[in-house]
PDB file of N, CA and C in Angstrom:
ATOM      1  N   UNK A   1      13.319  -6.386  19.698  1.00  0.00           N
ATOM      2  CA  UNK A   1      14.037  -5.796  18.596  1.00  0.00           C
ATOM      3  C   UNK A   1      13.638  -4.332  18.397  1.00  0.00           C
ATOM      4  N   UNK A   2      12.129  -4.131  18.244  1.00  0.00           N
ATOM      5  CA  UNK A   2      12.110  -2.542  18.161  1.00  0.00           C
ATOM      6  C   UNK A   2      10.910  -1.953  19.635  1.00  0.00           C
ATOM      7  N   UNK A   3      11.496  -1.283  20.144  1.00  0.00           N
ATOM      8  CA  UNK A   3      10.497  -0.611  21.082  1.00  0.00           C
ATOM      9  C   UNK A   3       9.430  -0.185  20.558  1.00  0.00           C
ATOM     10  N   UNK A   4       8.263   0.401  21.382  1.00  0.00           N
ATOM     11  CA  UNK A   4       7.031   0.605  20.892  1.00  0.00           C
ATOM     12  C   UNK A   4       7.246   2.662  21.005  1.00  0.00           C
ATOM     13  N   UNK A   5       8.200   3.222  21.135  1.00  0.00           N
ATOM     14  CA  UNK A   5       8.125   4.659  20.652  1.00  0.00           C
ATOM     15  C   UNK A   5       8.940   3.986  18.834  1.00  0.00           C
ATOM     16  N   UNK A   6       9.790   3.314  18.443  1.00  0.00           N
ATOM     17  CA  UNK A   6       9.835   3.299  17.224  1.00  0.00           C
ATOM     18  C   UNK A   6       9.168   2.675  16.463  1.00  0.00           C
ATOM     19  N   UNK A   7       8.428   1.877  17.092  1.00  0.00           N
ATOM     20  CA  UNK A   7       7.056   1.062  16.008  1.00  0.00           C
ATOM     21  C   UNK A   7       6.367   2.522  16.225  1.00  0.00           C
ATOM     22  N   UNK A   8       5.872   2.925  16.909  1.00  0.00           N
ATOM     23  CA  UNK A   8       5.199   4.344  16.790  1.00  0.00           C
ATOM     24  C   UNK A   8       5.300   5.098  15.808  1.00  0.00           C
ATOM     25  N   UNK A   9       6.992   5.314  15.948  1.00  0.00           N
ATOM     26  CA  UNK A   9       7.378   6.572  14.684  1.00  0.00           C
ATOM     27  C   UNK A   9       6.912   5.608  13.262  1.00  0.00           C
ATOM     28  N   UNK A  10       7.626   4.225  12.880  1.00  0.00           N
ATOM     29  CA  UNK A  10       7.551   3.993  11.880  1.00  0.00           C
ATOM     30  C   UNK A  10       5.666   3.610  11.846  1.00  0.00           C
ATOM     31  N   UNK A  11       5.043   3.824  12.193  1.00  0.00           N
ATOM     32  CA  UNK A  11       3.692   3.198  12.083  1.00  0.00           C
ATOM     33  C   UNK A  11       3.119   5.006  11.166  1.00  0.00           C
ATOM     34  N   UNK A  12       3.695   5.489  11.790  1.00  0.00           N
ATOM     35  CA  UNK A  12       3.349   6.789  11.217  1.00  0.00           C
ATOM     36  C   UNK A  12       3.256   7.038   9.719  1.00  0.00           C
ATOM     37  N   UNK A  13       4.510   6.480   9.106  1.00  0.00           N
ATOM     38  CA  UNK A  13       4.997   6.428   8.207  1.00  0.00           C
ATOM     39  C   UNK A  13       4.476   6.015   7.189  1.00  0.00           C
ATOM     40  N   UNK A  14       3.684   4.277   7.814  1.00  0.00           N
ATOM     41  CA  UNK A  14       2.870   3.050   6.909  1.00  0.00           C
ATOM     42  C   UNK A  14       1.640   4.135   6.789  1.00  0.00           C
ATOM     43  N   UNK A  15       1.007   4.611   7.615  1.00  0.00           N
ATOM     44  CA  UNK A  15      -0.256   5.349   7.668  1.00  0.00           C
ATOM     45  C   UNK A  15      -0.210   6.401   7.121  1.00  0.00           C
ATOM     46  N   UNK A  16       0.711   7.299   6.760  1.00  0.00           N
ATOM     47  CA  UNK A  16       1.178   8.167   5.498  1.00  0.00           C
ATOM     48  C   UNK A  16       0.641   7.815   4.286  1.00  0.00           C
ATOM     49  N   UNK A  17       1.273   6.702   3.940  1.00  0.00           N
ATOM     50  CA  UNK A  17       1.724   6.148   2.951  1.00  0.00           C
ATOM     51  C   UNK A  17       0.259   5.586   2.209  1.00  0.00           C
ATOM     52  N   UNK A  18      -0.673   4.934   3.103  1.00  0.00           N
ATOM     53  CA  UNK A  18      -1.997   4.934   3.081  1.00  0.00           C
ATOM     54  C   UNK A  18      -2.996   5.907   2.259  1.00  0.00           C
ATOM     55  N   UNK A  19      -2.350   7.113   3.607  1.00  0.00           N
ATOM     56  CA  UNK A  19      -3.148   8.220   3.171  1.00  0.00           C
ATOM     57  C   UNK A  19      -2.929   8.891   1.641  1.00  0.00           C
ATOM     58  N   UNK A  20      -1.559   8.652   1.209  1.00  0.00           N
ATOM     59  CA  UNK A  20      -1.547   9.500   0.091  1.00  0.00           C
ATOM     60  C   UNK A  20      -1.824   8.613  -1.011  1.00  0.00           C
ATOM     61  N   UNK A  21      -1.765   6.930  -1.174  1.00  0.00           N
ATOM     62  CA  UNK A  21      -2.660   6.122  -1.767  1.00  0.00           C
ATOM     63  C   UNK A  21      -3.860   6.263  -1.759  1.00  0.00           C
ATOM     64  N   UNK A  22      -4.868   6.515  -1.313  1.00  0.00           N
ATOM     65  CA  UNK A  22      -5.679   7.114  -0.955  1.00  0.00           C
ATOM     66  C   UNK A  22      -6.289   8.305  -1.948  1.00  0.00           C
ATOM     67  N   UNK A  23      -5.110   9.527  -1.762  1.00  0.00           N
ATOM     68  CA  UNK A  23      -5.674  10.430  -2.396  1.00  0.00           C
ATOM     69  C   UNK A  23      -5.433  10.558  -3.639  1.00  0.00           C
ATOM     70  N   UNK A  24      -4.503   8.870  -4.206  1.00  0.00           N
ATOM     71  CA  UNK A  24      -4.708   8.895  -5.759  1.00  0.00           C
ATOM     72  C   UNK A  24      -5.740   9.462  -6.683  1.00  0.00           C
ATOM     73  N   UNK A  25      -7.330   9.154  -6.078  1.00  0.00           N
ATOM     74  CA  UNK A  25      -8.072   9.394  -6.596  1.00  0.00           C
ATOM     75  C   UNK A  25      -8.804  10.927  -6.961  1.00  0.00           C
ATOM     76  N   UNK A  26      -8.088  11.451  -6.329  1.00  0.00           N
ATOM     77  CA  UNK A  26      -7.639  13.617  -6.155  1.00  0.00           C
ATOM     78  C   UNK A  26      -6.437  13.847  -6.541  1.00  0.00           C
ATOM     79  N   UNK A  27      -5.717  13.308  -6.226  1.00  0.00           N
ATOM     80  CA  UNK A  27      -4.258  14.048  -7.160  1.00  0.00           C
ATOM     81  C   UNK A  27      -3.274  12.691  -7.305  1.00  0.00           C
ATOM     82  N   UNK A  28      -3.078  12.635  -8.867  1.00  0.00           N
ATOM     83  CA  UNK A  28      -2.296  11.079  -9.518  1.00  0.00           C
ATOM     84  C   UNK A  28      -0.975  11.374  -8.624  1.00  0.00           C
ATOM     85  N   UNK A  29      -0.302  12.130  -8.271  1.00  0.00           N
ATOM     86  CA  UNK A  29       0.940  12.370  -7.964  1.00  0.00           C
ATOM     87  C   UNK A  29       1.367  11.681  -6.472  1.00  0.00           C
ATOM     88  N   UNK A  30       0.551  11.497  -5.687  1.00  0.00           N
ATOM     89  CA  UNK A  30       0.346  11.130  -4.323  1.00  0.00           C
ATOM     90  C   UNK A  30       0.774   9.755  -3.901  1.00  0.00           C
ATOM     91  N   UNK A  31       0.893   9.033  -4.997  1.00  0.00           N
ATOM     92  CA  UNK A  31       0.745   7.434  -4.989  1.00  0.00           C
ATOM     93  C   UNK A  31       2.309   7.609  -4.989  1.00  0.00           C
ATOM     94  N   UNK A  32       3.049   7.947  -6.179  1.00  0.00           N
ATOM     95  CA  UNK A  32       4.035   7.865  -5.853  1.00  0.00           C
ATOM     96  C   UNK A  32       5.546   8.759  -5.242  1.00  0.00           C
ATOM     97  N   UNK A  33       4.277   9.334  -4.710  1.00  0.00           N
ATOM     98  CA  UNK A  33       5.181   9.984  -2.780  1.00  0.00           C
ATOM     99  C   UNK A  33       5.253   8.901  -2.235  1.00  0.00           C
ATOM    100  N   UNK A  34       4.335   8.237  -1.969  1.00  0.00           N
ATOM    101  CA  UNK A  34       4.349   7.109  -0.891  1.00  0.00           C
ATOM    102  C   UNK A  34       5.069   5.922  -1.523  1.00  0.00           C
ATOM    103  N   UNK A  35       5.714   5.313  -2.458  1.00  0.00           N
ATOM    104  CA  UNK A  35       6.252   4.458  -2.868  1.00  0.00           C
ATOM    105  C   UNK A  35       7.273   5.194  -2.687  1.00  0.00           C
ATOM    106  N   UNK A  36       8.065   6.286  -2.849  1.00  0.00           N
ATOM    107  CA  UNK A  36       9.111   7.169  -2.574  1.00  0.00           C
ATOM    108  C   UNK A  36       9.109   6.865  -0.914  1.00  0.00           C
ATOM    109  N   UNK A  37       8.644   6.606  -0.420  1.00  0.00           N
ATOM    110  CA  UNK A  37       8.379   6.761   1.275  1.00  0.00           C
ATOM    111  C   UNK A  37       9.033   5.197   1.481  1.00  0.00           C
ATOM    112  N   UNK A  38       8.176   4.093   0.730  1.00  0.00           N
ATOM    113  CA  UNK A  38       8.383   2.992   1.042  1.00  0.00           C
ATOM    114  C   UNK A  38       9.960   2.593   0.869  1.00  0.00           C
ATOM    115  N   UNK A  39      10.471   3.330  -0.476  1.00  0.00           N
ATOM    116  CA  UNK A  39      11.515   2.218  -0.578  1.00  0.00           C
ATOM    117  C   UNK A  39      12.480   3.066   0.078  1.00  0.00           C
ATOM    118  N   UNK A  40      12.197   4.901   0.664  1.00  0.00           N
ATOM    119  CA  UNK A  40      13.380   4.834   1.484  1.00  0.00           C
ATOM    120  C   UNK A  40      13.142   4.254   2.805  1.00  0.00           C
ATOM    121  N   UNK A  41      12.022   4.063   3.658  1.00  0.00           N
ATOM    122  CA  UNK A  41      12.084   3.864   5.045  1.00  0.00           C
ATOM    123  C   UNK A  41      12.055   1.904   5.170  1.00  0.00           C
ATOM    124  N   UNK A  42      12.153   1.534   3.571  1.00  0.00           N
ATOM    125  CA  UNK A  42      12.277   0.309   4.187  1.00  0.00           C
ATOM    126  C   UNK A  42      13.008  -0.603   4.674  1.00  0.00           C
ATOM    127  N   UNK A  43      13.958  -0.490   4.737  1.00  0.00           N
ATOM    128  CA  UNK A  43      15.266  -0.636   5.774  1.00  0.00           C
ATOM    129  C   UNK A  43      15.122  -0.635   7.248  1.00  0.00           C
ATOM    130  N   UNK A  44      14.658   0.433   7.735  1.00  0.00           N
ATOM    131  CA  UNK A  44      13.555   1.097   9.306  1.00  0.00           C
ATOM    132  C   UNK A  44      12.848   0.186   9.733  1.00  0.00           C
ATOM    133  N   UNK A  45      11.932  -0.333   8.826  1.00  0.00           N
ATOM    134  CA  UNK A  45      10.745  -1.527   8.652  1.00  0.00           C
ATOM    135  C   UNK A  45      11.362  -3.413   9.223  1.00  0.00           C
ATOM    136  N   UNK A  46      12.262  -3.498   8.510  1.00  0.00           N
ATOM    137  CA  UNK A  46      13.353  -4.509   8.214  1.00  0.00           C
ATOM    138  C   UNK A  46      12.692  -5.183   9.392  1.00  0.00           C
ATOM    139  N   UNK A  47      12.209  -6.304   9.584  1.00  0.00           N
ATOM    140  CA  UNK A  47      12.131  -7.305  11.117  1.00  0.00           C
ATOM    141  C   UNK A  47      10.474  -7.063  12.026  1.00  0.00           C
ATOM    142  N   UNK A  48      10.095  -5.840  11.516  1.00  0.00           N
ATOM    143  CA  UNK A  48       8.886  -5.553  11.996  1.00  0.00           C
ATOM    144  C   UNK A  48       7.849  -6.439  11.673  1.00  0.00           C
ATOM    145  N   UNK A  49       6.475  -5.985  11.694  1.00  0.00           N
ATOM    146  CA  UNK A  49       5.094  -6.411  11.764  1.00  0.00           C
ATOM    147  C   UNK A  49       4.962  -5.050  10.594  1.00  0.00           C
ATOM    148  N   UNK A  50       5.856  -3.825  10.563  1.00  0.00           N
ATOM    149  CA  UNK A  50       5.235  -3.288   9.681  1.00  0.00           C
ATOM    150  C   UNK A  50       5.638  -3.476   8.178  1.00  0.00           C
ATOM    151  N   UNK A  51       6.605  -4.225   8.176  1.00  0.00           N
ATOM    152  CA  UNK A  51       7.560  -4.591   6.874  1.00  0.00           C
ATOM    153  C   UNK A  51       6.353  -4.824   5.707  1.00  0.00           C
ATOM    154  N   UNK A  52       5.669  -5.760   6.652  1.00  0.00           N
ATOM    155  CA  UNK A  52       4.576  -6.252   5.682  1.00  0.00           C
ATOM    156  C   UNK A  52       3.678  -5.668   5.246  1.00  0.00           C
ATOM    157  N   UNK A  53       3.347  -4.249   5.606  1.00  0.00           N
ATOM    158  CA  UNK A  53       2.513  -3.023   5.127  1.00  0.00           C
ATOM    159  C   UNK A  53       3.108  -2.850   3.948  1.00  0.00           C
ATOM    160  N   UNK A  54       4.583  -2.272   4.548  1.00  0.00           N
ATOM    161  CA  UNK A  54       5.154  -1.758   3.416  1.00  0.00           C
ATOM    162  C   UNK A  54       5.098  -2.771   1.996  1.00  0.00           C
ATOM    163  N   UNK A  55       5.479  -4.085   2.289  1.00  0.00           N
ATOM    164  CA  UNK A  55       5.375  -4.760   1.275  1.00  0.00           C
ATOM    165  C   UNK A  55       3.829  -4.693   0.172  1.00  0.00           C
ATOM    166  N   UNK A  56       2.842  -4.633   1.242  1.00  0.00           N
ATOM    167  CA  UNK A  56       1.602  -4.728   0.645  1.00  0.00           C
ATOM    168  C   UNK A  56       1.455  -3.113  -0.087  1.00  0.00           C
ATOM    169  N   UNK A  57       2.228  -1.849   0.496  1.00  0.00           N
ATOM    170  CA  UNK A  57       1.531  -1.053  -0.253  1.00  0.00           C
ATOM    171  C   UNK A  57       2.279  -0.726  -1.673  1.00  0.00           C
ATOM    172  N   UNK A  58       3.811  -1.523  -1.634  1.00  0.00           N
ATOM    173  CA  UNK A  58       4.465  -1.398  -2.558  1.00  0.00           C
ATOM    174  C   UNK A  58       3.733  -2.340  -3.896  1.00  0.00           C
ATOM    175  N   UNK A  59       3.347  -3.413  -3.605  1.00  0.00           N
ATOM    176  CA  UNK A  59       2.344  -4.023  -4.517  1.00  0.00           C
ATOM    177  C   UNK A  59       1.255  -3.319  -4.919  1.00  0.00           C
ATOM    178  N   UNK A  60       0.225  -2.695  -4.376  1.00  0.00           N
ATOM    179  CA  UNK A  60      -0.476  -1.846  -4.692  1.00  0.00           C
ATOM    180  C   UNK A  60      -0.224  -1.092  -5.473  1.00  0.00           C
ATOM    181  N   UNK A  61       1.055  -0.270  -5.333  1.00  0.00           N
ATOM    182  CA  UNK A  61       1.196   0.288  -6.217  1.00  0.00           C
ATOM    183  C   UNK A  61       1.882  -0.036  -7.125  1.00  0.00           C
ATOM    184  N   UNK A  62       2.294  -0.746  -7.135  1.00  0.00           N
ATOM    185  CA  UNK A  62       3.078  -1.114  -8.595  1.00  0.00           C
ATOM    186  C   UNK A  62       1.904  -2.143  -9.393  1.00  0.00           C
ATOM    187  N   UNK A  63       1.179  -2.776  -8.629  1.00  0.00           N
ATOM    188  CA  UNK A  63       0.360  -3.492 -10.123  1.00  0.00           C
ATOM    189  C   UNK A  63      -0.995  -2.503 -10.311  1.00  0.00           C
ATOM    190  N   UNK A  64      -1.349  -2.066  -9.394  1.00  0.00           N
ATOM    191  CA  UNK A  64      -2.615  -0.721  -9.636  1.00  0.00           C
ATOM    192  C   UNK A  64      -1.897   0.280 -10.803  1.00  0.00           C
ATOM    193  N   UNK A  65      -0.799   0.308 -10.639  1.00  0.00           N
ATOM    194  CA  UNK A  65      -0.150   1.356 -11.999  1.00  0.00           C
ATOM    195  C   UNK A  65      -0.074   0.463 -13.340  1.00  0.00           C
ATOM    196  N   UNK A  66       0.241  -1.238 -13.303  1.00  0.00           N
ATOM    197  CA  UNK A  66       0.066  -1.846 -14.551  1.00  0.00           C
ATOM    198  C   UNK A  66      -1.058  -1.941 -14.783  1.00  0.00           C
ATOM    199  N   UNK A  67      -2.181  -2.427 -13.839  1.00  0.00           N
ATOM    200  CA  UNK A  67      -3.427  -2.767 -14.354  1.00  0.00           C
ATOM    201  C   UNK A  67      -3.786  -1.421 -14.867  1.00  0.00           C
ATOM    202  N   UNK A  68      -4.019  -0.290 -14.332  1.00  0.00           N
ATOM    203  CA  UNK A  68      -4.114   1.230 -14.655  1.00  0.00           C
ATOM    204  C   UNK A  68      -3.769   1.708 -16.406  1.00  0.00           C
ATOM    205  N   UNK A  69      -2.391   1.601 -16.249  1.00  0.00           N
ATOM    206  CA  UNK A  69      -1.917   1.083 -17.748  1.00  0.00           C
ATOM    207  C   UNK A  69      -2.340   0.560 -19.003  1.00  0.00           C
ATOM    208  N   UNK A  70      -3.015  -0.669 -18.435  1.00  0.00           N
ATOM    209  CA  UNK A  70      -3.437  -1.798 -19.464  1.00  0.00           C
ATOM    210  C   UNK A  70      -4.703  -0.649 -19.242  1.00  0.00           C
ATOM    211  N   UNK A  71      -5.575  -0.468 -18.603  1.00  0.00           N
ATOM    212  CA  UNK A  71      -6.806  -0.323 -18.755  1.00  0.00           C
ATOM    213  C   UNK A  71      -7.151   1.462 -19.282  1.00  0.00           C
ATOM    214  N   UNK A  72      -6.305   2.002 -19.506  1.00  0.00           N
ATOM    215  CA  UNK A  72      -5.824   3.225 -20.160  1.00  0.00           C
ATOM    216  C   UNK A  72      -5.470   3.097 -22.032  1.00  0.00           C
ATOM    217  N   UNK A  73      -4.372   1.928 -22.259  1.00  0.00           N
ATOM    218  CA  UNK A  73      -4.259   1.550 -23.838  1.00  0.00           C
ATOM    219  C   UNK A  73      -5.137   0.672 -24.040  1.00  0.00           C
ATOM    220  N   UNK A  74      -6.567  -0.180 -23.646  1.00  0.00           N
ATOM    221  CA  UNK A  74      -7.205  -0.552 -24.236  1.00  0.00           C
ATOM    222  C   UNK A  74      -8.680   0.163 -24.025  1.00  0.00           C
ATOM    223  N   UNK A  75      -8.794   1.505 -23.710  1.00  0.00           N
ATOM    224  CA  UNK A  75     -10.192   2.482 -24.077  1.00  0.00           C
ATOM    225  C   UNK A  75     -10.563   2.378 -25.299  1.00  0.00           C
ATOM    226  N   UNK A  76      -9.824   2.012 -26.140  1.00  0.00           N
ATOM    227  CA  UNK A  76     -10.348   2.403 -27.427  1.00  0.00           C
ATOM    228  C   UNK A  76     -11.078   1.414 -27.974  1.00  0.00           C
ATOM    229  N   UNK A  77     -10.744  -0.287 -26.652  1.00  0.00           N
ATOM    230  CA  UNK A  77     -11.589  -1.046 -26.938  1.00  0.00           C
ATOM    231  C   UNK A  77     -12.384  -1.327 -26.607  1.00  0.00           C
ATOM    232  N   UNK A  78     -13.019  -0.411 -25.641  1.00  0.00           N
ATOM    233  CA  UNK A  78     -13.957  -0.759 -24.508  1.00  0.00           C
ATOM    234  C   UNK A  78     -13.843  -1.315 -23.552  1.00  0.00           C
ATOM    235  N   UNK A  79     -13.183  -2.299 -23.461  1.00  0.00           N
ATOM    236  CA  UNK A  79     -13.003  -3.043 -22.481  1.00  0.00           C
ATOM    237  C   UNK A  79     -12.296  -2.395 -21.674  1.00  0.00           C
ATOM    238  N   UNK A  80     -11.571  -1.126 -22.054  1.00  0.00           N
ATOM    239  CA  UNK A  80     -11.107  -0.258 -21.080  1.00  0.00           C
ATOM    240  C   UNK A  80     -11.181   0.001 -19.375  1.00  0.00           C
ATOM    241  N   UNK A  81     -12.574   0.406 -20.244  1.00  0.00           N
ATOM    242  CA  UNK A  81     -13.342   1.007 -18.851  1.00  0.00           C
ATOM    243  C   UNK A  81     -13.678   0.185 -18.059  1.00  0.00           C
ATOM    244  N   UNK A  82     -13.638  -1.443 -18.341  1.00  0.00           N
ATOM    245  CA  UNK A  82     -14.010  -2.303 -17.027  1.00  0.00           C
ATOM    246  C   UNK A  82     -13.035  -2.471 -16.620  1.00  0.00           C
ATOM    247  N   UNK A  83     -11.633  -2.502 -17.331  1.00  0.00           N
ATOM    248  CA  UNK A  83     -10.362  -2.761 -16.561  1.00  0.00           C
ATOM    249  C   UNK A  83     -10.168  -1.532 -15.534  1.00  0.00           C
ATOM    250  N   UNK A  84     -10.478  -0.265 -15.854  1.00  0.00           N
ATOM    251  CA  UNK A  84      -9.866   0.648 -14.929  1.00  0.00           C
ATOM    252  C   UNK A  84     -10.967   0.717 -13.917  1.00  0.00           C
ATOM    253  N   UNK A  85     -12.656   0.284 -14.371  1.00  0.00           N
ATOM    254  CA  UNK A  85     -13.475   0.331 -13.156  1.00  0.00           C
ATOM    255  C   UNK A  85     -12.900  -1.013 -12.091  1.00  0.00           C
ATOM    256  N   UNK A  86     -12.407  -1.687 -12.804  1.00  0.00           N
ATOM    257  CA  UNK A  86     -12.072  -2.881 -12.027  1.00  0.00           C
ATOM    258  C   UNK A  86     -10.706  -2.807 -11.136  1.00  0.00           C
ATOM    259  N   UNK A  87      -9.902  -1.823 -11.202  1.00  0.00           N
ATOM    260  CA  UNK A  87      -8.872  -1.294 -10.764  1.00  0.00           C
ATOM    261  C   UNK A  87      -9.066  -0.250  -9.542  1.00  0.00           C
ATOM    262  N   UNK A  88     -10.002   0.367 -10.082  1.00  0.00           N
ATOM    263  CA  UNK A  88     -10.458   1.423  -8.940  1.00  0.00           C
ATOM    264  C   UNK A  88     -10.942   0.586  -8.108  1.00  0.00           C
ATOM    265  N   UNK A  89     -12.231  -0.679  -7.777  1.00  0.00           N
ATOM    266  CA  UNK A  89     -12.214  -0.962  -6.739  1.00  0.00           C
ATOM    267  C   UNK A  89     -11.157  -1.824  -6.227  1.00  0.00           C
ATOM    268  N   UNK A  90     -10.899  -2.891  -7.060  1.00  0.00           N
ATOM    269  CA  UNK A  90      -8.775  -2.956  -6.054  1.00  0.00           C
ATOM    270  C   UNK A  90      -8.454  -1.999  -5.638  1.00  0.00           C
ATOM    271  N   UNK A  91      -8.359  -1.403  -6.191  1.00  0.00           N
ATOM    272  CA  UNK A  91      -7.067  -0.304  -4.974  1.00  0.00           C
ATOM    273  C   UNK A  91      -8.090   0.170  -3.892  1.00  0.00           C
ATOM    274  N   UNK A  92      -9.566   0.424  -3.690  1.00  0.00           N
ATOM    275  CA  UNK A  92     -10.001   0.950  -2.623  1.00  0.00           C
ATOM    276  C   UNK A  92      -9.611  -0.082  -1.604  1.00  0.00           C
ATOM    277  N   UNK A  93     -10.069  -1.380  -1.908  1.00  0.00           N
ATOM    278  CA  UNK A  93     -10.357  -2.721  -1.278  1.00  0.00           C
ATOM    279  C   UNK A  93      -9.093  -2.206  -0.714  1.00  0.00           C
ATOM    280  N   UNK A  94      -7.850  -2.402  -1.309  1.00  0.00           N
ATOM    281  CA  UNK A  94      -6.338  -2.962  -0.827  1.00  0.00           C
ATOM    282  C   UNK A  94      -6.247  -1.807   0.287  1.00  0.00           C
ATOM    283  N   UNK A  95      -6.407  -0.733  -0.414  1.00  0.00           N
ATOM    284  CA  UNK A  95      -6.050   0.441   0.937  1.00  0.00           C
ATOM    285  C   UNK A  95      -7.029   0.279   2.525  1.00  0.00           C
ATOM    286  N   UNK A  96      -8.431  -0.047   1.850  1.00  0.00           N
ATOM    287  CA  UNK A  96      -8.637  -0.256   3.097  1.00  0.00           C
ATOM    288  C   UNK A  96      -8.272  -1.061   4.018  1.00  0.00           C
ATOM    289  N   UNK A  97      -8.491  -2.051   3.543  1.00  0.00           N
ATOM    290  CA  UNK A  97      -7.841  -3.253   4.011  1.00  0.00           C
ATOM    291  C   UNK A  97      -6.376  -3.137   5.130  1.00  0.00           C
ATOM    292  N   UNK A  98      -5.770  -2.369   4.282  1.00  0.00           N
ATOM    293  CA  UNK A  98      -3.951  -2.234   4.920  1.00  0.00           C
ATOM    294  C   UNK A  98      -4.534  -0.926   5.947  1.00  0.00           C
ATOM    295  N   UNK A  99      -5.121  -0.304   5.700  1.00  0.00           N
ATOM    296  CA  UNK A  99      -5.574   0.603   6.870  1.00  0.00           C
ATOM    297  C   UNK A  99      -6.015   0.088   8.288  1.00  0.00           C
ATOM    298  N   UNK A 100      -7.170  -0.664   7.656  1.00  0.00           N
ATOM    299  CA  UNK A 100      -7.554  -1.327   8.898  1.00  0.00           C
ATOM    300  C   UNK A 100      -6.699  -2.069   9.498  1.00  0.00           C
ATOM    301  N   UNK A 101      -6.269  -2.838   9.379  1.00  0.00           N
ATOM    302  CA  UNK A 101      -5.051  -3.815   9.648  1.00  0.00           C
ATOM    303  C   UNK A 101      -3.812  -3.141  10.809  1.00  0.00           C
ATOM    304  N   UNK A 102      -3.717  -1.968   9.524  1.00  0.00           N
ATOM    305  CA  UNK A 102      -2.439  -1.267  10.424  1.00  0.00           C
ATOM    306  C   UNK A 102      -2.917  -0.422  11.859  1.00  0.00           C
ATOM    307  N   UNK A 103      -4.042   0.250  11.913  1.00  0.00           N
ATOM    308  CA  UNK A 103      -4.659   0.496  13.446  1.00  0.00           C
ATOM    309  C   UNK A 103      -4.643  -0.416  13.906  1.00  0.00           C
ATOM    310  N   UNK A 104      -5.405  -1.650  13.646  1.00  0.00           N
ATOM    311  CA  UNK A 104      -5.711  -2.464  14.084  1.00  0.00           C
ATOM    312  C   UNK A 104      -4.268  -3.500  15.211  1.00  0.00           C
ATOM    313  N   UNK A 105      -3.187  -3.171  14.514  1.00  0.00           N
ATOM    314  CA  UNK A 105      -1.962  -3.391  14.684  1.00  0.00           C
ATOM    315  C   UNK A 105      -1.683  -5.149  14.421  1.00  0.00           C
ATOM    316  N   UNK A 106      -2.203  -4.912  13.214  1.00  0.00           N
ATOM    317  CA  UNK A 106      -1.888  -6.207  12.363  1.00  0.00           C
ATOM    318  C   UNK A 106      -0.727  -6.216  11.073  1.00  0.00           C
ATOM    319  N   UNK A 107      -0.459  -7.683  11.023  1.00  0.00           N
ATOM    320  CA  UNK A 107       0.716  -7.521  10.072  1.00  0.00           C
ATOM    321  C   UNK A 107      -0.372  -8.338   8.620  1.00  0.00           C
ATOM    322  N   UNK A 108       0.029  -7.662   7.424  1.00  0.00           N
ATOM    323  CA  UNK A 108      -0.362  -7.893   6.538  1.00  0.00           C
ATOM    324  C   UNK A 108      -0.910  -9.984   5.938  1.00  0.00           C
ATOM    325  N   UNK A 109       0.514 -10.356   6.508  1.00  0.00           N
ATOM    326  CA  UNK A 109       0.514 -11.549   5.814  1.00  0.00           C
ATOM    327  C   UNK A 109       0.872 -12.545   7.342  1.00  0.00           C
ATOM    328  N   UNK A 110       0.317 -12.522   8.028  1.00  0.00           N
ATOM    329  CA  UNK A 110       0.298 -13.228   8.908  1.00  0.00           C
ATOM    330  C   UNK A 110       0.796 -14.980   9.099  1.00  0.00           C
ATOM    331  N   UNK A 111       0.259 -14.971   8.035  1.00  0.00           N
ATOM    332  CA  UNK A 111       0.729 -17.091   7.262  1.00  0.00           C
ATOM    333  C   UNK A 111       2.100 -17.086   6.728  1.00  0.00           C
ATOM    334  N   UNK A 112       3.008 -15.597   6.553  1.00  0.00           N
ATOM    335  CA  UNK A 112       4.145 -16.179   5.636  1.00  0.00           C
ATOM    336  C   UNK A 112       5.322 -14.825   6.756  1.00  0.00           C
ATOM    337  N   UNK A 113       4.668 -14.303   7.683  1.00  0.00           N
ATOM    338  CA  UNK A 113       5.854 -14.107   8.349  1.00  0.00           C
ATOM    339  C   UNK A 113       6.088 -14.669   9.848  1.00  0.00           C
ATOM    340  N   UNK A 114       7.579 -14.885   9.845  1.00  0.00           N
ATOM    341  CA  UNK A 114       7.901 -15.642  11.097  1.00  0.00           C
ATOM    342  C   UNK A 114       8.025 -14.633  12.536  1.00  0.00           C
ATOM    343  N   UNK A 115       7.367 -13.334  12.653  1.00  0.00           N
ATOM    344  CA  UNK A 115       7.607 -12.733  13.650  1.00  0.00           C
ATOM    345  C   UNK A 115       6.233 -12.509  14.147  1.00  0.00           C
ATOM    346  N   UNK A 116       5.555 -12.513  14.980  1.00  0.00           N
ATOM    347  CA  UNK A 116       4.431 -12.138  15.857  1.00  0.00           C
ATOM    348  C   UNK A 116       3.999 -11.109  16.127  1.00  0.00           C
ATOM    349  N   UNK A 117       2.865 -10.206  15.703  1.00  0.00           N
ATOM    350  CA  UNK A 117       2.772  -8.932  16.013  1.00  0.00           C
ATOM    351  C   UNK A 117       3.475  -8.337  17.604  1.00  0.00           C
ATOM    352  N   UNK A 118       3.421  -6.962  16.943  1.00  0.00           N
ATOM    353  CA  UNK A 118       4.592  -6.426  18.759  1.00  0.00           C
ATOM    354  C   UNK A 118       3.612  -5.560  19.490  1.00  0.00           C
TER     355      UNK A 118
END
């Protein structure tokens, strides 16, 4: 279904997308470049091994921004700060994780998709 010069190009893309998750922690704006990335190239993705990146980094970011959220309107209760310390290491965990994986040339969810790495 996809040759290995377009798993190439699109692998590029997942590893982008990484990187600027990543540099959430230097500039807030970065996170959602790469969700901008995801939901246009995910169509591209469609049938791959990388679909499931994309899926995983679109989760990332969308509940790292609720938990983020929650743990932002409750500072004032303290409990704040364990929600957002507890957020910061999720999101390191998750990024690394999908990093490694994706060199590695692994698909995220291995148990729930029906295609075989390429």
């Amino acid at each position: 279904m996809f040759d290995e010069a377009q798993l190439a190009e699109l692998k590029k893309y997942a590893f982008s997308v990484y990187i600027l998750q990543a540099l959430y922690f230097v500039l807030l704006i970065t996170p959602v470049i790469g969700v901008i990335i995801n939901y246009v190239k995910e169509d591209d993705v469609r049938g791959s091994w990388l679909e499931t990146h994309f899926r995983w980094q679109k989760a990332t970011f969308w509940y790292g921004l609720l938990w983020s959220f929650l743990g932002v309107i409750t500072l004032s209760f303290l409990v704040g700060y364990a929600v957002l310390a507890g957020v910061t290491l999720w999101l390191i965990y998750r990024i690394a994780r999908g990093w490694i994986y994706l060199v590695d040339g692994k698909q995220m969810y291995p148990e729930t998709s029906g295609e075989a790495n390429e």
